[in-house]
Protein backbone atom coordinates (compact mmCIF):
# COMPACT_ATOMS: atom_id res chain seq x y z
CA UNK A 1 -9.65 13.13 -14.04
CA UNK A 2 -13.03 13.00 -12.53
CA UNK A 3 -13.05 8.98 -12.70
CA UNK A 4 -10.03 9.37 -10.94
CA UNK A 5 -11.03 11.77 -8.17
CA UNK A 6 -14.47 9.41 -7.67
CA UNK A 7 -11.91 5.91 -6.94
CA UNK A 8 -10.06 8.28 -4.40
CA UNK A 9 -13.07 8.92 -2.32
CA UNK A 10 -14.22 5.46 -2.65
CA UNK A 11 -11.31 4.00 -1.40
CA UNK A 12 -11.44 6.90 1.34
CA UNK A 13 -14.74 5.49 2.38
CA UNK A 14 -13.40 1.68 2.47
CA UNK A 15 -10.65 1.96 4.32
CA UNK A 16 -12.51 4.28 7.04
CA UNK A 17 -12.64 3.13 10.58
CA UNK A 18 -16.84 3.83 10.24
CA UNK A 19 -16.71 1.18 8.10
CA UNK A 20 -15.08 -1.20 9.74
CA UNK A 21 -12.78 -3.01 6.94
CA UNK A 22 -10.50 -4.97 9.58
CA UNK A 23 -13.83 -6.56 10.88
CA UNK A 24 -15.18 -7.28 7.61
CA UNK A 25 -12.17 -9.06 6.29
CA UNK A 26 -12.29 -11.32 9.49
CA UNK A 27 -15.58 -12.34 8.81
CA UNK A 28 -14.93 -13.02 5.03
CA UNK A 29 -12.22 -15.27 6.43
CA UNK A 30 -10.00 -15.48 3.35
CA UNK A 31 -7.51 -18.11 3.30
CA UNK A 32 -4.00 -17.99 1.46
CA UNK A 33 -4.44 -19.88 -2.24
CA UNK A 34 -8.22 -18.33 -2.57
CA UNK A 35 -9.39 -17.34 -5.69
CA UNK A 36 -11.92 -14.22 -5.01
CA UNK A 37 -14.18 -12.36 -7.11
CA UNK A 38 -14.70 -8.66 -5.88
CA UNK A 39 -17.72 -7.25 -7.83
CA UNK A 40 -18.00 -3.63 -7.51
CA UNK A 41 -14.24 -3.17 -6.58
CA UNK A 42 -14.52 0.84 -6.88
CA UNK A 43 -10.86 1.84 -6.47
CA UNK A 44 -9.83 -1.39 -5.68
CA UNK A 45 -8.97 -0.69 -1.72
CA UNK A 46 -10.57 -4.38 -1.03
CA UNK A 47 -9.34 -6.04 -3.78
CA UNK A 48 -5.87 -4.90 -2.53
CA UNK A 49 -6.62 -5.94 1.33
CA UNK A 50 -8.28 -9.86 -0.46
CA UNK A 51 -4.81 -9.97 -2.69
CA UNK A 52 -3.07 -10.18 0.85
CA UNK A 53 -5.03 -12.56 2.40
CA UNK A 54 -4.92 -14.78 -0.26
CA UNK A 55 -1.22 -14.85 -0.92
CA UNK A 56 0.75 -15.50 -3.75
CA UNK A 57 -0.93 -19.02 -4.59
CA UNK A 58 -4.33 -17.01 -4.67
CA UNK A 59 -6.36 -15.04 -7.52
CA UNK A 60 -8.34 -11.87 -6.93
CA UNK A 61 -10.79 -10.72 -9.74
CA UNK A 62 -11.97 -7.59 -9.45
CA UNK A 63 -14.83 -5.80 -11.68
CA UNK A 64 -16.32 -2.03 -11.42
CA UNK A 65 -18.68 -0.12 -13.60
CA UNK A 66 -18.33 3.55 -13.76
């Protein structure tokens, strides 16, 4: 429950306009058929916003710790 409650708030914080995840995607400048690694995914709100950019042809890896 608690592990739970903690990926909420990160992906709260991600997808916040403070933190600016439309600019940061531009500058990352993913391209469809990319194969990403997203280290630290938290709960996963990048790894969801990299899975679009890079399309179907594309691979997204995504690790967290808690």
């Amino acid at each position: 429950m608690f592990e739970r409650c903690m990926l909420k708030m990160f992906n709260q914080r991600a997808g916040a306009k403070e933190s600016k995840p439309d600019e940061i995607l531009k500058h990352l400048n993913i391209e469809s058929g990319e194969s990403i690694a997203d280290i630290g995914s938290g709960g996963g709100y990048y790894t969801y916003r990299f899975a679009e950019k890079a399309g179907e042809e594309g691979r997204v890896y995504a690790v967290n710790l808690i």
